[in-house]
N, C-alpha and C. Protein backbone atom coordinates (compact mmCIF):
# COMPACT_ATOMS: atom_id res chain seq x y z
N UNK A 1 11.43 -15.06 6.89
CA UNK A 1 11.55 -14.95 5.45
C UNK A 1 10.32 -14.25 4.89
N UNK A 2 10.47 -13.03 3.74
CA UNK A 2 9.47 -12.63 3.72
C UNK A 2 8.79 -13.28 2.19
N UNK A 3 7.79 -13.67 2.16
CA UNK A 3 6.79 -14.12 0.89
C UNK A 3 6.37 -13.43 0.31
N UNK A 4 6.17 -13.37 -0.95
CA UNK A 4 5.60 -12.85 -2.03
C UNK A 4 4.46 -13.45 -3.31
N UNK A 5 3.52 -12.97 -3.50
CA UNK A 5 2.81 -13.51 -4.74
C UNK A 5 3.35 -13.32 -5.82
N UNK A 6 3.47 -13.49 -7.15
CA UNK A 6 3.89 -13.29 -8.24
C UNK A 6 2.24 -12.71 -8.88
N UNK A 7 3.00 -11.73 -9.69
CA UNK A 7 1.92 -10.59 -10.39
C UNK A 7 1.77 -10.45 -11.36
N UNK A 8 1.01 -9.57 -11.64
CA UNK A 8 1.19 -8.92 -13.41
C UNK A 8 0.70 -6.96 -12.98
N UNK A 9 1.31 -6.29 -13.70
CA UNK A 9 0.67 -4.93 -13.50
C UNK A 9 0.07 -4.58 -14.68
N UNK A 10 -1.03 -4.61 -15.13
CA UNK A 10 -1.32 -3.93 -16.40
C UNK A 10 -1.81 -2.47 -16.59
N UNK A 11 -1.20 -1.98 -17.84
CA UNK A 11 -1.60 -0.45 -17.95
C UNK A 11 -2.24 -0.13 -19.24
N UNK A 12 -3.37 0.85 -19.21
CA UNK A 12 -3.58 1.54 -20.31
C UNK A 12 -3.53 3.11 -20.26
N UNK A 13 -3.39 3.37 -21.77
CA UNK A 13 -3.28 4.68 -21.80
C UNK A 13 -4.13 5.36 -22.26
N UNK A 14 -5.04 6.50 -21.54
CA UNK A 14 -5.91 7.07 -22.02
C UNK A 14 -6.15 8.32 -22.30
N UNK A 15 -6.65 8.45 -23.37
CA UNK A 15 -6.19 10.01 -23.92
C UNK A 15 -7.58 11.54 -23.11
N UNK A 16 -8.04 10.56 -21.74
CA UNK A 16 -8.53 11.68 -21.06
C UNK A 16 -8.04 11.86 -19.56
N UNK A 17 -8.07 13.39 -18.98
CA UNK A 17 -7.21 13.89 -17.91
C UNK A 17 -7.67 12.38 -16.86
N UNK A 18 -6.61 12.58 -16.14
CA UNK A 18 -5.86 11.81 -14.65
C UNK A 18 -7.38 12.00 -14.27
N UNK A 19 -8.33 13.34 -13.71
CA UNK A 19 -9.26 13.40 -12.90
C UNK A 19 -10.37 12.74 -13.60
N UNK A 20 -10.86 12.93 -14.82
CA UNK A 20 -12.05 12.69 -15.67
C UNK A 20 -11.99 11.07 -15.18
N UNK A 21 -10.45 10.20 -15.69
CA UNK A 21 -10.92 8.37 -15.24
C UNK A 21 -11.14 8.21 -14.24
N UNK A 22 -10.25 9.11 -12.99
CA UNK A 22 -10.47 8.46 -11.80
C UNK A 22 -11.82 8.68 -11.71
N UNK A 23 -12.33 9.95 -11.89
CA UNK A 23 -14.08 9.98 -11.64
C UNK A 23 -15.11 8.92 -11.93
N UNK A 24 -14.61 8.85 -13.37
CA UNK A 24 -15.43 7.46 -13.85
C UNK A 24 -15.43 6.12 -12.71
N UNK A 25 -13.61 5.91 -12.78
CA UNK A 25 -13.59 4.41 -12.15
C UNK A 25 -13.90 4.31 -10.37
N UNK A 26 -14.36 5.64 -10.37
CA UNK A 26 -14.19 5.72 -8.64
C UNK A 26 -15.81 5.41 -8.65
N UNK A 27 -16.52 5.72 -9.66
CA UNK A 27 -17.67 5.39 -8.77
C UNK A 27 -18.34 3.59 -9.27
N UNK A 28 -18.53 3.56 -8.21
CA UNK A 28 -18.88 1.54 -8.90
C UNK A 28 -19.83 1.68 -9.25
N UNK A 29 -21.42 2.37 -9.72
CA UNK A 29 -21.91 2.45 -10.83
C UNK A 29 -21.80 1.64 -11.71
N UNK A 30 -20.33 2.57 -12.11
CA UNK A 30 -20.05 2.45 -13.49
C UNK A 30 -19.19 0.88 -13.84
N UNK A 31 -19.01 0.01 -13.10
CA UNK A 31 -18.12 -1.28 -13.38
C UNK A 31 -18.81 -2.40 -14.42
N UNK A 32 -20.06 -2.39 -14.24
CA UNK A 32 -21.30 -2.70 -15.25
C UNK A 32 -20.50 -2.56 -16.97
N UNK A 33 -20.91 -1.24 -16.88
CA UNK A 33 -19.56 -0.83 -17.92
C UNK A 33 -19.37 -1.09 -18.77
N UNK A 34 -18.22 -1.19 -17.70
CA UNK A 34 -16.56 -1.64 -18.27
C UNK A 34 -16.02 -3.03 -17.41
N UNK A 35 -16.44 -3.28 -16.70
CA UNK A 35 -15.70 -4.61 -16.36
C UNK A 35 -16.63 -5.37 -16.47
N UNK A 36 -17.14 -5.67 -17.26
CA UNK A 36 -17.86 -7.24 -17.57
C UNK A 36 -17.38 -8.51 -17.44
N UNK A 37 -15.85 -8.61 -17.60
CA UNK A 37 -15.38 -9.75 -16.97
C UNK A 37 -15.29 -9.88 -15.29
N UNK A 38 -16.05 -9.30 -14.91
CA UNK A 38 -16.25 -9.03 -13.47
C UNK A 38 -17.06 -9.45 -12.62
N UNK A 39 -18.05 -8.24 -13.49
CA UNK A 39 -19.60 -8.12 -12.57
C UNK A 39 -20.63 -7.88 -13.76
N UNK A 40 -21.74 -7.77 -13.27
CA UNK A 40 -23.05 -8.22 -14.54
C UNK A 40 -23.54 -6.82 -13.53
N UNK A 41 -23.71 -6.15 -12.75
CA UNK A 41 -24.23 -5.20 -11.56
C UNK A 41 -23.92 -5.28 -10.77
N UNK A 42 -24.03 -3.85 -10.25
CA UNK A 42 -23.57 -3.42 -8.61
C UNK A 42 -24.27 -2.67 -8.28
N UNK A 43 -24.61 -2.76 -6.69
CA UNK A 43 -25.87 -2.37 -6.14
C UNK A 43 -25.58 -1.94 -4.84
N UNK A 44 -25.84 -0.67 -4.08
CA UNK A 44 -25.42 -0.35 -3.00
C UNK A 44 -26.54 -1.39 -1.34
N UNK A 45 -25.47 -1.95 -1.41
CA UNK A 45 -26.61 -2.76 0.13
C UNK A 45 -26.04 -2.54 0.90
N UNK A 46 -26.76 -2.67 2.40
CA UNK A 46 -26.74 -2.37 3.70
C UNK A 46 -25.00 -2.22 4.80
N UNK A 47 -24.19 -3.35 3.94
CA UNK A 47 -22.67 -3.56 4.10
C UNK A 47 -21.69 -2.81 3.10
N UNK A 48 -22.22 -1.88 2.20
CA UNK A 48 -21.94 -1.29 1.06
C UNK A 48 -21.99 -2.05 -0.79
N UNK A 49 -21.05 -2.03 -1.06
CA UNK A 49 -21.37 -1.93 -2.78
C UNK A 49 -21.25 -3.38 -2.94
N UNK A 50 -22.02 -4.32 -3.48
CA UNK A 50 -22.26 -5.44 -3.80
C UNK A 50 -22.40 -5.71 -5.19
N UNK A 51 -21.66 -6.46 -5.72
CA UNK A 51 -21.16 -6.95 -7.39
C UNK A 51 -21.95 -8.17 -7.74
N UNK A 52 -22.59 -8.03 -8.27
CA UNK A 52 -23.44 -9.43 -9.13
C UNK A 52 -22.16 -10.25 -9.91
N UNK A 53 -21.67 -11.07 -9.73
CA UNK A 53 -20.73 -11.84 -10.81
C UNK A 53 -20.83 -13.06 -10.85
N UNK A 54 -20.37 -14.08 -12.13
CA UNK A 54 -20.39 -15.19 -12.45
C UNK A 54 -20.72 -16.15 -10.86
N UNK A 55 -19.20 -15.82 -10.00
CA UNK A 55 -19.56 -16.67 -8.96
C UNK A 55 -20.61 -16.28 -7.80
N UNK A 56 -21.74 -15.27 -8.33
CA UNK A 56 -22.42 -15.06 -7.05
C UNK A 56 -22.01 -13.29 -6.78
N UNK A 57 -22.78 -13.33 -5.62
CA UNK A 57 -22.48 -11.85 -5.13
C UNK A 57 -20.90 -11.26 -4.48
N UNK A 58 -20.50 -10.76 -4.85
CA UNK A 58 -19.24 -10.19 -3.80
C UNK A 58 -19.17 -8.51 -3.30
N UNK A 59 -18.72 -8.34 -2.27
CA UNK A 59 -18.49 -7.33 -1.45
C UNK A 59 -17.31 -6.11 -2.35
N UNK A 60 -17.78 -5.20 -2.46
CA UNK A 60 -16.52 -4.25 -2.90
C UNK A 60 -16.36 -2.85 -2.06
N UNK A 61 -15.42 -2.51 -1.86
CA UNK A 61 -14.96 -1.18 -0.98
C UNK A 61 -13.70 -0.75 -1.33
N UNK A 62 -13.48 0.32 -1.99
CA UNK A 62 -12.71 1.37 -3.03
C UNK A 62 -12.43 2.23 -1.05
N UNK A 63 -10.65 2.55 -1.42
CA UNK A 63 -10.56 3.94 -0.51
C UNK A 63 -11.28 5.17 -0.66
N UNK A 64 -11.18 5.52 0.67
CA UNK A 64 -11.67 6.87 0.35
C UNK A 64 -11.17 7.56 -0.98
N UNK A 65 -12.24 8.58 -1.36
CA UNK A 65 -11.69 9.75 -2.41
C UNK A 65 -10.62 10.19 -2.18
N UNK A 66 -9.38 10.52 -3.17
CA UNK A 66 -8.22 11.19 -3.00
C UNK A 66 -8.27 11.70 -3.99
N UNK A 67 -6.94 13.03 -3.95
CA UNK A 67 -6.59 13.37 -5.00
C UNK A 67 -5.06 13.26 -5.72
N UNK A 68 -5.19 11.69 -5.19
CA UNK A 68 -3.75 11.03 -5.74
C UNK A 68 -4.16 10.13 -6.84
N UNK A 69 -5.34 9.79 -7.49
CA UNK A 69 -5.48 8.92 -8.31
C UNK A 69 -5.52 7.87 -8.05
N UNK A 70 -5.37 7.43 -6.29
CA UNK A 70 -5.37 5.91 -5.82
C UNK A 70 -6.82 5.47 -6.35
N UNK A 71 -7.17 4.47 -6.89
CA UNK A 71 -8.63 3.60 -6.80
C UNK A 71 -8.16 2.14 -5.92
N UNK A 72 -6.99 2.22 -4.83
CA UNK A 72 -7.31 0.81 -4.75
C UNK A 72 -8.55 0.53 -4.08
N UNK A 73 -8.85 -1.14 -4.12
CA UNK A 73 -9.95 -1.88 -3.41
C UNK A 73 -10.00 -3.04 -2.92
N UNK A 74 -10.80 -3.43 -2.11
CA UNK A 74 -11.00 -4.67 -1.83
C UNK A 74 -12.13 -5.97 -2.06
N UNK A 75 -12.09 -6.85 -2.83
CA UNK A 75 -13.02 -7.51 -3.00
C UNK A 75 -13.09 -8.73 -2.01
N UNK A 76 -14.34 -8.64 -1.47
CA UNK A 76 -14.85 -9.90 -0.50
C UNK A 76 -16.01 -11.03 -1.33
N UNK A 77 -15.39 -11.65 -1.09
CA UNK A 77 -15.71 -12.93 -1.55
C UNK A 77 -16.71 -13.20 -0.75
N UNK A 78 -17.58 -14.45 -0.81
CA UNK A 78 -18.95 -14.96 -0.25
C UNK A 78 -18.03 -15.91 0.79
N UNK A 79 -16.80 -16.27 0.39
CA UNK A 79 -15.70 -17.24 1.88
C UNK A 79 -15.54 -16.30 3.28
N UNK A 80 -16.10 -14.84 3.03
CA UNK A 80 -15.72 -13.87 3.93
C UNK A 80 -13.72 -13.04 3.36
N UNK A 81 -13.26 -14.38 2.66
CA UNK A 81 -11.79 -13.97 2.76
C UNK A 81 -11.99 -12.76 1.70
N UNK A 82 -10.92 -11.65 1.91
CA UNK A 82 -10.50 -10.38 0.94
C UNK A 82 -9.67 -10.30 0.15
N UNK A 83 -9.99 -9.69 -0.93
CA UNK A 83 -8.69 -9.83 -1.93
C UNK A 83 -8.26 -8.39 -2.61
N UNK A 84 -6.95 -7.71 -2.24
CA UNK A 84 -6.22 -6.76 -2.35
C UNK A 84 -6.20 -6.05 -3.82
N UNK A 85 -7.06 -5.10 -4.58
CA UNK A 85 -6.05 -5.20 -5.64
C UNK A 85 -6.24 -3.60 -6.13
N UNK A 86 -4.70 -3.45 -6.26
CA UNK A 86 -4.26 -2.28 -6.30
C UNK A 86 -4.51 -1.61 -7.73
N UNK A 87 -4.70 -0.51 -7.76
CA UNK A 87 -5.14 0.33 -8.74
C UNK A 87 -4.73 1.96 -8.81
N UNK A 88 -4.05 2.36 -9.89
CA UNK A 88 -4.26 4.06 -9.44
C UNK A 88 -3.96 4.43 -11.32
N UNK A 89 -4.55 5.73 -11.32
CA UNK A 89 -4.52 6.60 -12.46
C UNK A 89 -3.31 7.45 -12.53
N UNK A 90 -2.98 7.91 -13.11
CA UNK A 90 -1.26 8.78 -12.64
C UNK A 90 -1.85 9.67 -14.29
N UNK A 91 -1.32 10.91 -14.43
CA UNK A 91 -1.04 12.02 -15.19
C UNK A 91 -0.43 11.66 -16.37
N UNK A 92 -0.85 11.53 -17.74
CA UNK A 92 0.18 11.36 -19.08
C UNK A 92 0.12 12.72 -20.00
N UNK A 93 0.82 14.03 -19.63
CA UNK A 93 0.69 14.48 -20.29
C UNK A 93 -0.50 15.29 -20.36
N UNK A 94 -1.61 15.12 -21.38
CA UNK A 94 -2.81 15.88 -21.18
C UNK A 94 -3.89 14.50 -21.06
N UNK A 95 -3.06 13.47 -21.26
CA UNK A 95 -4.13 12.12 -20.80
C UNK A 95 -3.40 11.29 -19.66
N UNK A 96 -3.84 9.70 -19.84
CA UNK A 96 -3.73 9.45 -18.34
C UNK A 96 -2.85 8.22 -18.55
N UNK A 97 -2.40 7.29 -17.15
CA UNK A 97 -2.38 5.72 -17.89
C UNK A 97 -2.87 4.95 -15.93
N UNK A 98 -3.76 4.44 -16.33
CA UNK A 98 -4.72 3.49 -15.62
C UNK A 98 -3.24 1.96 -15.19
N UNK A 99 -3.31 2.07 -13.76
CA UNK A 99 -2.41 0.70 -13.63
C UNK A 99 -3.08 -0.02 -12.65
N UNK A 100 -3.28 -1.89 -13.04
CA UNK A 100 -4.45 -2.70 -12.86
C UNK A 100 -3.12 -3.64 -12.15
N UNK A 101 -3.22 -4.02 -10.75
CA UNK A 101 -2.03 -4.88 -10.10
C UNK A 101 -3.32 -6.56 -9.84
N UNK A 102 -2.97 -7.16 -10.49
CA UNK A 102 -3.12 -8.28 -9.85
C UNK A 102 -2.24 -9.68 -9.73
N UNK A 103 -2.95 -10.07 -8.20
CA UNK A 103 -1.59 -11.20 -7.24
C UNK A 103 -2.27 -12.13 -7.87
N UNK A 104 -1.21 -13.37 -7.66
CA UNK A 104 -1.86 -14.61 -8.21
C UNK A 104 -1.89 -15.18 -6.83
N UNK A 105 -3.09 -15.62 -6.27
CA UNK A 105 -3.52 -15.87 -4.85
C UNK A 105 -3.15 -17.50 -4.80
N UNK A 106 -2.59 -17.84 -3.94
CA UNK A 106 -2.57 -19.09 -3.50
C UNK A 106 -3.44 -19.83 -3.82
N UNK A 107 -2.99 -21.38 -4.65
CA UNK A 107 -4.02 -22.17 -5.14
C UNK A 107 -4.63 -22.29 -6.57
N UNK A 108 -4.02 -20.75 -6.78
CA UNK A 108 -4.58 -20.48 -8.09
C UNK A 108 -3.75 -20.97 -9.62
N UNK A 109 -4.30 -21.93 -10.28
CA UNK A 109 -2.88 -22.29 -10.85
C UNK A 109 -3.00 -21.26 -12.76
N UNK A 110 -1.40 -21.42 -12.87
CA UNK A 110 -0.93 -20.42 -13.80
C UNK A 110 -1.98 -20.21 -15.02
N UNK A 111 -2.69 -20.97 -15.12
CA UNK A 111 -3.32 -21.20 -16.58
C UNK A 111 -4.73 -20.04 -15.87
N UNK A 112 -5.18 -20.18 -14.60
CA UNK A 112 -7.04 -19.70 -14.37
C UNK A 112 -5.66 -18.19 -14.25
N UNK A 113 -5.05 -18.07 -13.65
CA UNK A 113 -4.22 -16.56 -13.75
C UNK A 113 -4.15 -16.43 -14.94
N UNK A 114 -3.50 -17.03 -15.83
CA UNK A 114 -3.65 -16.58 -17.27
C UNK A 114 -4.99 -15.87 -17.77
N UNK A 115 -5.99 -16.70 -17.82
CA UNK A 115 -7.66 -16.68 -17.82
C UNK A 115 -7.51 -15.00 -17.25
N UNK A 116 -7.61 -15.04 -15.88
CA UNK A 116 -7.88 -13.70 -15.59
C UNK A 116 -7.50 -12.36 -15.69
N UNK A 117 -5.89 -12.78 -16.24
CA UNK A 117 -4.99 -11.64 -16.93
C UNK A 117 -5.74 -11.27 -17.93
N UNK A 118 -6.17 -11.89 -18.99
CA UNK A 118 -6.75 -12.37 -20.40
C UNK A 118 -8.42 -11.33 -20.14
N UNK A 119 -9.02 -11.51 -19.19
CA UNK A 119 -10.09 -10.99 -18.76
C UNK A 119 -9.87 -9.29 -18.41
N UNK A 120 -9.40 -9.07 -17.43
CA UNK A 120 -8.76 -8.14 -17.17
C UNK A 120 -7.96 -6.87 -18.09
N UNK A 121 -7.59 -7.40 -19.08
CA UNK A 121 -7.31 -7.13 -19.96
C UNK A 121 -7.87 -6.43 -21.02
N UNK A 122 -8.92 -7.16 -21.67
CA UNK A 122 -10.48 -6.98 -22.19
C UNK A 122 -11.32 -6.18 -21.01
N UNK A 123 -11.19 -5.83 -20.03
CA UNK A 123 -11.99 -5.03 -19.31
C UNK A 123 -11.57 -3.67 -19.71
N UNK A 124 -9.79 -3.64 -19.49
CA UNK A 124 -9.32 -1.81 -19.51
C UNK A 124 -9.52 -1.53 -20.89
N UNK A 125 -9.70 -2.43 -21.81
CA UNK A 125 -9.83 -1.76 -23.27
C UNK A 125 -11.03 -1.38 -23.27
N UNK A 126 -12.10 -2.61 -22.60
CA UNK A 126 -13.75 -2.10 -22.96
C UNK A 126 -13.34 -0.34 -21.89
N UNK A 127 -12.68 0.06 -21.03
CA UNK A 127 -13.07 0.99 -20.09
C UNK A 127 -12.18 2.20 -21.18
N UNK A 128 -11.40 2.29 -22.19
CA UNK A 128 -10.32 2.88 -22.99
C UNK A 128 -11.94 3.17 -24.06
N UNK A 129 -12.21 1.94 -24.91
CA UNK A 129 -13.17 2.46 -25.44
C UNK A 129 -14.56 2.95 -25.09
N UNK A 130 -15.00 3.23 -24.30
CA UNK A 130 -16.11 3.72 -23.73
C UNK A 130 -15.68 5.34 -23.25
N UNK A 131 -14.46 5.22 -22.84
CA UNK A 131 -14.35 6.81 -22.18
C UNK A 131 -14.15 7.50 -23.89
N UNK A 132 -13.11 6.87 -25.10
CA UNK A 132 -13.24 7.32 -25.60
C UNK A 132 -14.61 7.69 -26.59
N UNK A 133 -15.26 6.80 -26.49
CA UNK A 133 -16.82 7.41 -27.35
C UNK A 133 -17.75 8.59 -26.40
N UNK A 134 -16.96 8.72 -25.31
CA UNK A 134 -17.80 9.63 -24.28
C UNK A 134 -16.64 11.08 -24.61
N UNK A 135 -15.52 11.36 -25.40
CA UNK A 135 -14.85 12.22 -24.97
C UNK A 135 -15.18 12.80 -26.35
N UNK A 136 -15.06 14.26 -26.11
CA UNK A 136 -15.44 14.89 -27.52
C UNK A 136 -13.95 15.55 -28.54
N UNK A 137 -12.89 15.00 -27.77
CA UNK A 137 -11.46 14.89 -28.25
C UNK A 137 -10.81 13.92 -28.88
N UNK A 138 -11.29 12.67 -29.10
CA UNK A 138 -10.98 11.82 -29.78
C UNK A 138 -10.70 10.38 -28.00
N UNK A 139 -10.58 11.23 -26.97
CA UNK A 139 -10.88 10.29 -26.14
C UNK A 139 -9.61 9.41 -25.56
N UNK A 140 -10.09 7.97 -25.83
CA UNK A 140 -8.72 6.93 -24.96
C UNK A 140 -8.92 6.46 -26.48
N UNK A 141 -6.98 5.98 -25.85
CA UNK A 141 -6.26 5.02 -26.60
C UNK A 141 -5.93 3.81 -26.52
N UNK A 142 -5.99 2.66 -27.43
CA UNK A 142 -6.27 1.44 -26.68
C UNK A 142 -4.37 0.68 -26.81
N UNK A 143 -3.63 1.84 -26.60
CA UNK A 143 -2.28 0.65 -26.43
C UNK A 143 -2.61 0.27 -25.08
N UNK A 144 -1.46 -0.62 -24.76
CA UNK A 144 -1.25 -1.09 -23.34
C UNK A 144 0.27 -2.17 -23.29
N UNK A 145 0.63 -1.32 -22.05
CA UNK A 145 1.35 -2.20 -21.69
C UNK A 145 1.35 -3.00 -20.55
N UNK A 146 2.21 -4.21 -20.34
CA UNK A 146 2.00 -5.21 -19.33
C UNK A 146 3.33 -5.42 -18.36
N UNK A 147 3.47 -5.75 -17.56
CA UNK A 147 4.44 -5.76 -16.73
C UNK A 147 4.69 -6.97 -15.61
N UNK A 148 5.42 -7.48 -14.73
CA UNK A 148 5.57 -8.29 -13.76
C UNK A 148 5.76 -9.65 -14.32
């Protein structure tokens, strides 16, 4: 029998090209940012990119560069265990729309998933408004839609 997590996909739409976000969100630098419900800093150490966050340090590793707009990644936890979460930028036109997949991991009950939807959420807008005060076109747009 095959198992499944239950999800949410969230999207925003941003009024700069497919390449300009992925650039931004590809490099972890920049997660400081825009994901504050995240990480407080990220710092390249010896095992690669390491995230300062609420619970402590965690491990991060983004795929290689493409030019498909994939950003997925993996976050390692201080348990050693990894956690999957899918990401990619796709083409809108002359702007973009950013899609944020997260599983609700075993154990985790509906309400701290709520919490982190809720977080998550407030991250792609802080990352919508920041590209837009950086774009000299009027930038990103902060609709969004939600899914799963």
């Amino acid at each position: 029998m095959i198992e499944t997590q239950s999800s949410r996909t969230l999207t925003v739409t941003i009024a700069c090209s497919a390449e300009e976000v992925y650039a931004f969100v590809a490099n972890p630098l920049n997660l400081p940012a825009w994901a504050t419900g995240f990480c407080r800093g990220v710092a390249q150490g010896a095992d690669g990119w390491v995230a300062d966050t609420q619970d402590g340090p965690v491990g991060i590793r983004f795929v290689d560069p493409n030019s498909f707009g994939v950003l997925d990644h993996h976050v390692r936890l201080a348990s050693g265990e990894e956690i999957f979460i899918p990401m990619r930028v796709v083409p809108n036109g002359t702007g973009s729309e950013l899609l944020f997949t997260l599983f609700r991991l075993p154990g985790v009950s509906e309400e701290k998933f709520a919490r982190d939807v809720a977080l998550i959420e407030r991250d792609l807008f802080a990352l919508t408004d920041l590209l837009r005060s950086a774009s000299t076109d009027g930038g990103a747009t902060n609709t969004h839609r939600t899914t799963g």
